[in-house]
ModelCIF file with pLDDT and N, C-alpha, C, O atoms, coordinates in Angstrom:
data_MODEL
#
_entry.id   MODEL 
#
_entity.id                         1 
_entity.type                       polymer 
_entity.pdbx_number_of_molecules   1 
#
_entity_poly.entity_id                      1 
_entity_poly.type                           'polypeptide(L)' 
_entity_poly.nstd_linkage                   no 
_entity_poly.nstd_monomer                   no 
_entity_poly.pdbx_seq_one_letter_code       
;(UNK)(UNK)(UNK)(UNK)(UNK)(UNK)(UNK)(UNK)(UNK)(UNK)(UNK)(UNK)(UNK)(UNK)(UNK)(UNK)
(UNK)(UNK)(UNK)(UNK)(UNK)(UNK)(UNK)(UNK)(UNK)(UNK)(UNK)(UNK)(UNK)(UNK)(UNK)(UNK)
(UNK)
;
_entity_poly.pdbx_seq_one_letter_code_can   XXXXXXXXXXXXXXXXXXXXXXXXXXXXXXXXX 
_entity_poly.pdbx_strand_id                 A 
#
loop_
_entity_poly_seq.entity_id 
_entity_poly_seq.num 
_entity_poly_seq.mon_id 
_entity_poly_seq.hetero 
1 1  UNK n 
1 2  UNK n 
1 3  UNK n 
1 4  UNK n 
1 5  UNK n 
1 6  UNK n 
1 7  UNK n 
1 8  UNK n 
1 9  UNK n 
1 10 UNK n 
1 11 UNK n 
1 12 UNK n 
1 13 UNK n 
1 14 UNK n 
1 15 UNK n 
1 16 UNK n 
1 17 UNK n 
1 18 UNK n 
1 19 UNK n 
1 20 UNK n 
1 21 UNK n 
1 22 UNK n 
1 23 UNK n 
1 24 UNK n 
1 25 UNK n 
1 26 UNK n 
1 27 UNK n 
1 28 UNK n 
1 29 UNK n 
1 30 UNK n 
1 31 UNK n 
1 32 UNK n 
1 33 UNK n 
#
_struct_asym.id          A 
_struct_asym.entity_id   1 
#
loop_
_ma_qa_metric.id 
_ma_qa_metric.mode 
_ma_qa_metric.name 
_ma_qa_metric.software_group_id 
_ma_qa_metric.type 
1 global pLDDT . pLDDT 
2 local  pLDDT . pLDDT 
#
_ma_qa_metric_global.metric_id      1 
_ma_qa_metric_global.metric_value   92.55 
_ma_qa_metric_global.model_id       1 
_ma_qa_metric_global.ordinal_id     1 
#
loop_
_ma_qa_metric_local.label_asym_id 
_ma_qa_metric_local.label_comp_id 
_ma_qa_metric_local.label_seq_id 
_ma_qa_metric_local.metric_id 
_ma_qa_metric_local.metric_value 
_ma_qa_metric_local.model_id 
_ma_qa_metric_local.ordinal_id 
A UNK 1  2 97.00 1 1  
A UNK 2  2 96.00 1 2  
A UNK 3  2 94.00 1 3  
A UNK 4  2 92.00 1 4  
A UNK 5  2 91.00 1 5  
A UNK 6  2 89.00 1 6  
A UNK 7  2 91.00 1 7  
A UNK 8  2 92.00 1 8  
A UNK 9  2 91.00 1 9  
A UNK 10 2 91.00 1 10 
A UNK 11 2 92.00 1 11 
A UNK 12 2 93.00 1 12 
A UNK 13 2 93.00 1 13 
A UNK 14 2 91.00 1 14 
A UNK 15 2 93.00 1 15 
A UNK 16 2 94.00 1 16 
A UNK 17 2 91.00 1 17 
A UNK 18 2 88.00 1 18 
A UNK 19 2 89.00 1 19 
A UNK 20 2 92.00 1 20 
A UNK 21 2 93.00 1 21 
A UNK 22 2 92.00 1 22 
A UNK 23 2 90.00 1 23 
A UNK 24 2 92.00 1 24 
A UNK 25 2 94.00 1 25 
A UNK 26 2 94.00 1 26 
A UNK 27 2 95.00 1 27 
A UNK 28 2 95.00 1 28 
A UNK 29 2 95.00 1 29 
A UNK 30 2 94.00 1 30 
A UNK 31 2 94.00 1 31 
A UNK 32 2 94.00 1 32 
A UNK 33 2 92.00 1 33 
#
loop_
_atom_site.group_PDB 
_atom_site.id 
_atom_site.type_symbol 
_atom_site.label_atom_id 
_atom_site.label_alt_id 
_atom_site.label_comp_id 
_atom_site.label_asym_id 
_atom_site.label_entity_id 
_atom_site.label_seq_id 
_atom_site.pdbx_PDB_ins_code 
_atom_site.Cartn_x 
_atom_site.Cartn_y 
_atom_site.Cartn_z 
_atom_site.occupancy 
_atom_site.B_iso_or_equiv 
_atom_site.pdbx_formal_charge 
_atom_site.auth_seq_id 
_atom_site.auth_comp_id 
_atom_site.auth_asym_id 
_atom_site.auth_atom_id 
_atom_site.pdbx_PDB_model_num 
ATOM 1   N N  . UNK A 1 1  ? -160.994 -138.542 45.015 1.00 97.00 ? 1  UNK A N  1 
ATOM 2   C CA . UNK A 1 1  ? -159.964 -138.920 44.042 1.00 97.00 ? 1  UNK A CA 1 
ATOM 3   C C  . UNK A 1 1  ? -158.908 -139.705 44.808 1.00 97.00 ? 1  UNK A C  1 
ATOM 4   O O  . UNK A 1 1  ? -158.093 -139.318 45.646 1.00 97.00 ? 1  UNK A O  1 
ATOM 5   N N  . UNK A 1 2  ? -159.142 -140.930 44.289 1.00 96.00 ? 2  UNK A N  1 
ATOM 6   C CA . UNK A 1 2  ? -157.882 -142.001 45.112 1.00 96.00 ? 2  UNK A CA 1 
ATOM 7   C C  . UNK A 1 2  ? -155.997 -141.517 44.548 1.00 96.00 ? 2  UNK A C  1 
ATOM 8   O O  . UNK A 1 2  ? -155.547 -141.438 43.404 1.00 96.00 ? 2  UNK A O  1 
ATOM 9   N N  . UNK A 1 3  ? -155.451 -141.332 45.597 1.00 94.00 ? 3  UNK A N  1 
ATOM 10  C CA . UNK A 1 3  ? -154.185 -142.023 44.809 1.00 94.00 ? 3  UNK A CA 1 
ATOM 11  C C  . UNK A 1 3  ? -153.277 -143.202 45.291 1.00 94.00 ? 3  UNK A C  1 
ATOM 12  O O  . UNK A 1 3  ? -153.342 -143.650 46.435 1.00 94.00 ? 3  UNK A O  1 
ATOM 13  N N  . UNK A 1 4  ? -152.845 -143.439 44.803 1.00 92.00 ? 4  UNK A N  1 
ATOM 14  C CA . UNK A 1 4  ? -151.865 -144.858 44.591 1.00 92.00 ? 4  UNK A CA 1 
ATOM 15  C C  . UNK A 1 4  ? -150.911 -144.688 44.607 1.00 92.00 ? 4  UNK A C  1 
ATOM 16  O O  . UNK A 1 4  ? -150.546 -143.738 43.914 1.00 92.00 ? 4  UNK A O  1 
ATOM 17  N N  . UNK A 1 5  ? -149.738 -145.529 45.454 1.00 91.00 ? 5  UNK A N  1 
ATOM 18  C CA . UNK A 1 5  ? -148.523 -145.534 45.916 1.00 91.00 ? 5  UNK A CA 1 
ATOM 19  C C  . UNK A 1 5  ? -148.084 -146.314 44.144 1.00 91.00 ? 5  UNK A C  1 
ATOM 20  O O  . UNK A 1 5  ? -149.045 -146.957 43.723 1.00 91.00 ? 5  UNK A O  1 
ATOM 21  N N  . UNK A 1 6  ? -146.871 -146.319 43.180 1.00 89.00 ? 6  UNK A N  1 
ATOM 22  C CA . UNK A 1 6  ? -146.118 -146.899 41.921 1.00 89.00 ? 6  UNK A CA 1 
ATOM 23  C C  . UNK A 1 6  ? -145.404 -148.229 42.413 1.00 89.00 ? 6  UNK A C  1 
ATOM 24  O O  . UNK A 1 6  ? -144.554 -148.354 43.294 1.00 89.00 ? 6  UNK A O  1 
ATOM 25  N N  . UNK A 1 7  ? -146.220 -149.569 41.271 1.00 91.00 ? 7  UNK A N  1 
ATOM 26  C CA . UNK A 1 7  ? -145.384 -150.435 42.301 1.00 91.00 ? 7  UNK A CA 1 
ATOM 27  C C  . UNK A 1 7  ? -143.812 -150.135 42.063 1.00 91.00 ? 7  UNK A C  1 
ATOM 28  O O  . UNK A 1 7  ? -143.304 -149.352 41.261 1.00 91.00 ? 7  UNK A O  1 
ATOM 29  N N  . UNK A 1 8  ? -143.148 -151.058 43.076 1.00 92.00 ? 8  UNK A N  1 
ATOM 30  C CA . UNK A 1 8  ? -141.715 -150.655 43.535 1.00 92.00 ? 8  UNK A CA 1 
ATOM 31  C C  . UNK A 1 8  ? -140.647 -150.452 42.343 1.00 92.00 ? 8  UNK A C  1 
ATOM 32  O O  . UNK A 1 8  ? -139.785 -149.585 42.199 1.00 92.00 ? 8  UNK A O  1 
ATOM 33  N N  . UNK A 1 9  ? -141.009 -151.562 41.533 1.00 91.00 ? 9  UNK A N  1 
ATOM 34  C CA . UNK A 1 9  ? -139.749 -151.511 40.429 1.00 91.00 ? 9  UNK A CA 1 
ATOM 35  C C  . UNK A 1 9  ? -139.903 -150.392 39.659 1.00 91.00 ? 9  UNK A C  1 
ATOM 36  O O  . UNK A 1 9  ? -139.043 -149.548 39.405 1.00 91.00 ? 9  UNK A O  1 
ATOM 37  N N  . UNK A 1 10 ? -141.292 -150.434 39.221 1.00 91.00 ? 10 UNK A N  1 
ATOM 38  C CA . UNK A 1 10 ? -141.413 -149.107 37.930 1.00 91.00 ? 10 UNK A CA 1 
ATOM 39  C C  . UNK A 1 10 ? -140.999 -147.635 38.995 1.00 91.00 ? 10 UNK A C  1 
ATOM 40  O O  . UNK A 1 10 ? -140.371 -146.735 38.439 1.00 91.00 ? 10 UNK A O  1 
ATOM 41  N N  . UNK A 1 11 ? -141.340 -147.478 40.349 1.00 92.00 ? 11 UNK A N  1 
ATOM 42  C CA . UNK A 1 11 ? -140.487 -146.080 40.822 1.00 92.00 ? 11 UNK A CA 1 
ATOM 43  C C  . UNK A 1 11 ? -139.075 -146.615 40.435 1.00 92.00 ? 11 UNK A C  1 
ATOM 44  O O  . UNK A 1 11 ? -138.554 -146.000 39.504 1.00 92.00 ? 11 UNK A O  1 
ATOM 45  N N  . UNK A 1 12 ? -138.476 -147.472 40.880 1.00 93.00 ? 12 UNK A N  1 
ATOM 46  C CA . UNK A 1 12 ? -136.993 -147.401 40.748 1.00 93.00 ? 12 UNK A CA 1 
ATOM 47  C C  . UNK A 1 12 ? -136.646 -147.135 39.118 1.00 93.00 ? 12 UNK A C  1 
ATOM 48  O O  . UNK A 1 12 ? -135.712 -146.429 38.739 1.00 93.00 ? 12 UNK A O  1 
ATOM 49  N N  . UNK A 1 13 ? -137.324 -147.643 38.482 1.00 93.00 ? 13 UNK A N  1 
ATOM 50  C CA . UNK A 1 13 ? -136.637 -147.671 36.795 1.00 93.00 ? 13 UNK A CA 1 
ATOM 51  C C  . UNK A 1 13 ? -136.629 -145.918 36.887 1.00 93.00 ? 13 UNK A C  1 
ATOM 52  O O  . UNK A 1 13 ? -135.691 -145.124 36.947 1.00 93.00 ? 13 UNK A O  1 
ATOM 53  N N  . UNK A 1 14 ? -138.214 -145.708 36.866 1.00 91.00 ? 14 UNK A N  1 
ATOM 54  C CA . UNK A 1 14 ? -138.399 -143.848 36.907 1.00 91.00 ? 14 UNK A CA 1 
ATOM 55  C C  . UNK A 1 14 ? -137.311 -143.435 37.385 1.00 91.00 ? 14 UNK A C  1 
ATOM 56  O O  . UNK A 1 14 ? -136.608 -142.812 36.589 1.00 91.00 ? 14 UNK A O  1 
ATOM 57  N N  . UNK A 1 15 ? -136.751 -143.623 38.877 1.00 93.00 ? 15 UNK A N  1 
ATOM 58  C CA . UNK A 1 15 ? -135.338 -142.830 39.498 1.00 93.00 ? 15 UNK A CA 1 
ATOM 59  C C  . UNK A 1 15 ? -134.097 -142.612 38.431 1.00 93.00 ? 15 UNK A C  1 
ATOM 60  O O  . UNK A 1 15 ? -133.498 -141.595 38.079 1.00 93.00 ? 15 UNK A O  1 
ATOM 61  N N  . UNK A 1 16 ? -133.986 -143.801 38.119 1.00 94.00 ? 16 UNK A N  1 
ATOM 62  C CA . UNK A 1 16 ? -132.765 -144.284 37.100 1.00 94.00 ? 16 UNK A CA 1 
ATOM 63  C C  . UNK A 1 16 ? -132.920 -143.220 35.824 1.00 94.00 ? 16 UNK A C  1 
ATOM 64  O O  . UNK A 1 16 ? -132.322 -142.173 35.575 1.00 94.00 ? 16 UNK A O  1 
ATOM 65  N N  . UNK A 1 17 ? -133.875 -143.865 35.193 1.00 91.00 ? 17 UNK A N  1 
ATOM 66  C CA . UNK A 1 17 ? -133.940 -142.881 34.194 1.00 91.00 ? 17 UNK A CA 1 
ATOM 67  C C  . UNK A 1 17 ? -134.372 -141.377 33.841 1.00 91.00 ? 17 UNK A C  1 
ATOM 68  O O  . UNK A 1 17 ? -134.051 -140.658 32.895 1.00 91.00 ? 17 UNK A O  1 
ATOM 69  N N  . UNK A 1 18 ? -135.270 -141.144 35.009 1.00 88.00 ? 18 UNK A N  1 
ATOM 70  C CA . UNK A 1 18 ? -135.924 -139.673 34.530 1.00 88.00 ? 18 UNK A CA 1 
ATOM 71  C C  . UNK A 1 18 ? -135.092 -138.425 35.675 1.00 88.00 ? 18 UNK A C  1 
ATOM 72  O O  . UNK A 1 18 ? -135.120 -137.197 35.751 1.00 88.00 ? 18 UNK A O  1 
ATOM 73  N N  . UNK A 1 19 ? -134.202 -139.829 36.651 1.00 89.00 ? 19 UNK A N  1 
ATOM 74  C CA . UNK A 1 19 ? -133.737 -138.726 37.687 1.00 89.00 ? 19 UNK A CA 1 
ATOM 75  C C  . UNK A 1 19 ? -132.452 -139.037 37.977 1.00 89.00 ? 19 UNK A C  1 
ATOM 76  O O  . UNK A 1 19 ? -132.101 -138.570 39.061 1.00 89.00 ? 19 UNK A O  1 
ATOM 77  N N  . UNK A 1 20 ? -131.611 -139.666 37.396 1.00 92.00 ? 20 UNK A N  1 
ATOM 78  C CA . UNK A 1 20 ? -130.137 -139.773 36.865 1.00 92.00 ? 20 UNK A CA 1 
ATOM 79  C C  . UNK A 1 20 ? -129.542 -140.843 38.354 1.00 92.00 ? 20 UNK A C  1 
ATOM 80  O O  . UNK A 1 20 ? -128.331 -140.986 38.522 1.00 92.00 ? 20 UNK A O  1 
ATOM 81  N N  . UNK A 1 21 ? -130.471 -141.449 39.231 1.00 93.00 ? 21 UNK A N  1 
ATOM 82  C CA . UNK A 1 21 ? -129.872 -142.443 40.183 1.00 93.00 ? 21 UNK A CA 1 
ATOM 83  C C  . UNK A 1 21 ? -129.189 -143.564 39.720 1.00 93.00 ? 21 UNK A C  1 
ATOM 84  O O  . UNK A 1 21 ? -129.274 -144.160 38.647 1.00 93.00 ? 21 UNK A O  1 
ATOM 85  N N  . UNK A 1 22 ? -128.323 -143.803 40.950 1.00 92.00 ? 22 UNK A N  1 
ATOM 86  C CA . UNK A 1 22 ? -127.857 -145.210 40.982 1.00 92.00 ? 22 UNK A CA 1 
ATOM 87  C C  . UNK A 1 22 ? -128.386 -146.232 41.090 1.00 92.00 ? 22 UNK A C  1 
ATOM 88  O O  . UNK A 1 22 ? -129.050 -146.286 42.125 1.00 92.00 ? 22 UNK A O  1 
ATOM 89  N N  . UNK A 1 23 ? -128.413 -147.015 40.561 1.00 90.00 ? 23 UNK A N  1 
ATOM 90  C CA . UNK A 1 23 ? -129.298 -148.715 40.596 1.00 90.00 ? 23 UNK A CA 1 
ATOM 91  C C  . UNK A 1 23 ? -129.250 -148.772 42.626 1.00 90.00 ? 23 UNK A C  1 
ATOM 92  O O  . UNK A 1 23 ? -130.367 -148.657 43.131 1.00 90.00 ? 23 UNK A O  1 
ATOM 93  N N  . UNK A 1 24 ? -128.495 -148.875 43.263 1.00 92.00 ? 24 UNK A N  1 
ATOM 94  C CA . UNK A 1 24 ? -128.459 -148.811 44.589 1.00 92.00 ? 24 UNK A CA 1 
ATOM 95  C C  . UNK A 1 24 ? -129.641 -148.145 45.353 1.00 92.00 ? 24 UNK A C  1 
ATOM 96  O O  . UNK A 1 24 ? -130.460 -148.541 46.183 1.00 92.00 ? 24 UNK A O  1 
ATOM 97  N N  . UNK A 1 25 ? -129.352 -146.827 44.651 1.00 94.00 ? 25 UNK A N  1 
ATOM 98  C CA . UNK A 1 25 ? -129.939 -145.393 45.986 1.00 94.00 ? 25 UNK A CA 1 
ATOM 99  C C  . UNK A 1 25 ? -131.052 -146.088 45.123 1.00 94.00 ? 25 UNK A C  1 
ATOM 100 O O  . UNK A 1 25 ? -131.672 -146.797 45.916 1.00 94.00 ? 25 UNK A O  1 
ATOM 101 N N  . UNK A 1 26 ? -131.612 -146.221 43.829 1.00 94.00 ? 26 UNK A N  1 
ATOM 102 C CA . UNK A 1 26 ? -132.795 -146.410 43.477 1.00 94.00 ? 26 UNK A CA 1 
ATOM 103 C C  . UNK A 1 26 ? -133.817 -147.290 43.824 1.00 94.00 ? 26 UNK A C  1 
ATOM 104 O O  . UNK A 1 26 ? -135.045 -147.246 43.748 1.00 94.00 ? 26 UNK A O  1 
ATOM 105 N N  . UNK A 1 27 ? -132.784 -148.319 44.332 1.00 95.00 ? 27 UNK A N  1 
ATOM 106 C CA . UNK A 1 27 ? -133.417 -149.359 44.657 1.00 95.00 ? 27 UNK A CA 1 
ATOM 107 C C  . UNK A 1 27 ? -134.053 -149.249 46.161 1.00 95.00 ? 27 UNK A C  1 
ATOM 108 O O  . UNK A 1 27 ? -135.171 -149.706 46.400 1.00 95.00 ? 27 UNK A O  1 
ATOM 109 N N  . UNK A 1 28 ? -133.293 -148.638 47.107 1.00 95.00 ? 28 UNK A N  1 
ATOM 110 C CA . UNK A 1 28 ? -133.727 -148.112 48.235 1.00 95.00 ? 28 UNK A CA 1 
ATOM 111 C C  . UNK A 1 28 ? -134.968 -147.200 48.463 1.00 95.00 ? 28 UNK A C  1 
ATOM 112 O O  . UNK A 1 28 ? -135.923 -147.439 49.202 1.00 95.00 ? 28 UNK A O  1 
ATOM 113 N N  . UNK A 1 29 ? -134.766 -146.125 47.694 1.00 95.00 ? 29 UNK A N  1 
ATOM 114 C CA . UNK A 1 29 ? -135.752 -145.416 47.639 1.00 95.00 ? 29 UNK A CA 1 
ATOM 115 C C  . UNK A 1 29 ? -136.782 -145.962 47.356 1.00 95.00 ? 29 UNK A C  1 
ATOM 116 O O  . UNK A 1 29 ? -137.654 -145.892 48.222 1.00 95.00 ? 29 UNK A O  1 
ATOM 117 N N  . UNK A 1 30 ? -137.067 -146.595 46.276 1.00 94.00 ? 30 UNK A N  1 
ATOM 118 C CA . UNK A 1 30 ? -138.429 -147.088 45.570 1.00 94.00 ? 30 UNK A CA 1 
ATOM 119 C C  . UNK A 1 30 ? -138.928 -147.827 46.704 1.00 94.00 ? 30 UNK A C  1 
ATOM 120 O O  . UNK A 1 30 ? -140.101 -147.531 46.928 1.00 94.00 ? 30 UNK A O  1 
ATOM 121 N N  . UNK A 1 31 ? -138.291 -148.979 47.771 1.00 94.00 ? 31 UNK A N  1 
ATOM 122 C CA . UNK A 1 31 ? -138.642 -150.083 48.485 1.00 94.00 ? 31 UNK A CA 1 
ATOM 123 C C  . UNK A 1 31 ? -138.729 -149.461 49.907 1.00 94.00 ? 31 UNK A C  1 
ATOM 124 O O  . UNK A 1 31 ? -139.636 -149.675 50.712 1.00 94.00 ? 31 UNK A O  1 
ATOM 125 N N  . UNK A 1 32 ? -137.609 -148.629 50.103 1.00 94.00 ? 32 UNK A N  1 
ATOM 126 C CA . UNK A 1 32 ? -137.952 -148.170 52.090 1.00 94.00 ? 32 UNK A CA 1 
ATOM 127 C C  . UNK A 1 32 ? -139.385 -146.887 51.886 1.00 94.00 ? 32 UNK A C  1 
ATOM 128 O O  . UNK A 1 32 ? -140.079 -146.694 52.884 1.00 94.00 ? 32 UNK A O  1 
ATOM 129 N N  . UNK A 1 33 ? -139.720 -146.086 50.557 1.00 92.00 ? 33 UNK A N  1 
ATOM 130 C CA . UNK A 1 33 ? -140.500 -145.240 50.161 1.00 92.00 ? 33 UNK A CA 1 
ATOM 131 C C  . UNK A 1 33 ? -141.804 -145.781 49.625 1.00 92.00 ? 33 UNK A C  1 
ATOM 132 O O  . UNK A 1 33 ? -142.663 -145.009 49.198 1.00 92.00 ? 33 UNK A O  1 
#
């Protein structure tokens, strides 16, 4: 069973919305992660 890294933007939107981040930290996370 493969898994797959989310491309970058759709993790960041996910952060934002399902996990109350800042456009900033979100943007970090999704891209250095």
């Amino acid at each position: 069973v493969r898994f797959a890294s989310l491309p970058k933007d759709e993790l960041g939107r996910m952060l934002v919305q399902e996990h109350g981040l800042d456009g900033p930290l979100s943007h970090y996370l999704a891209y250095f992660c």
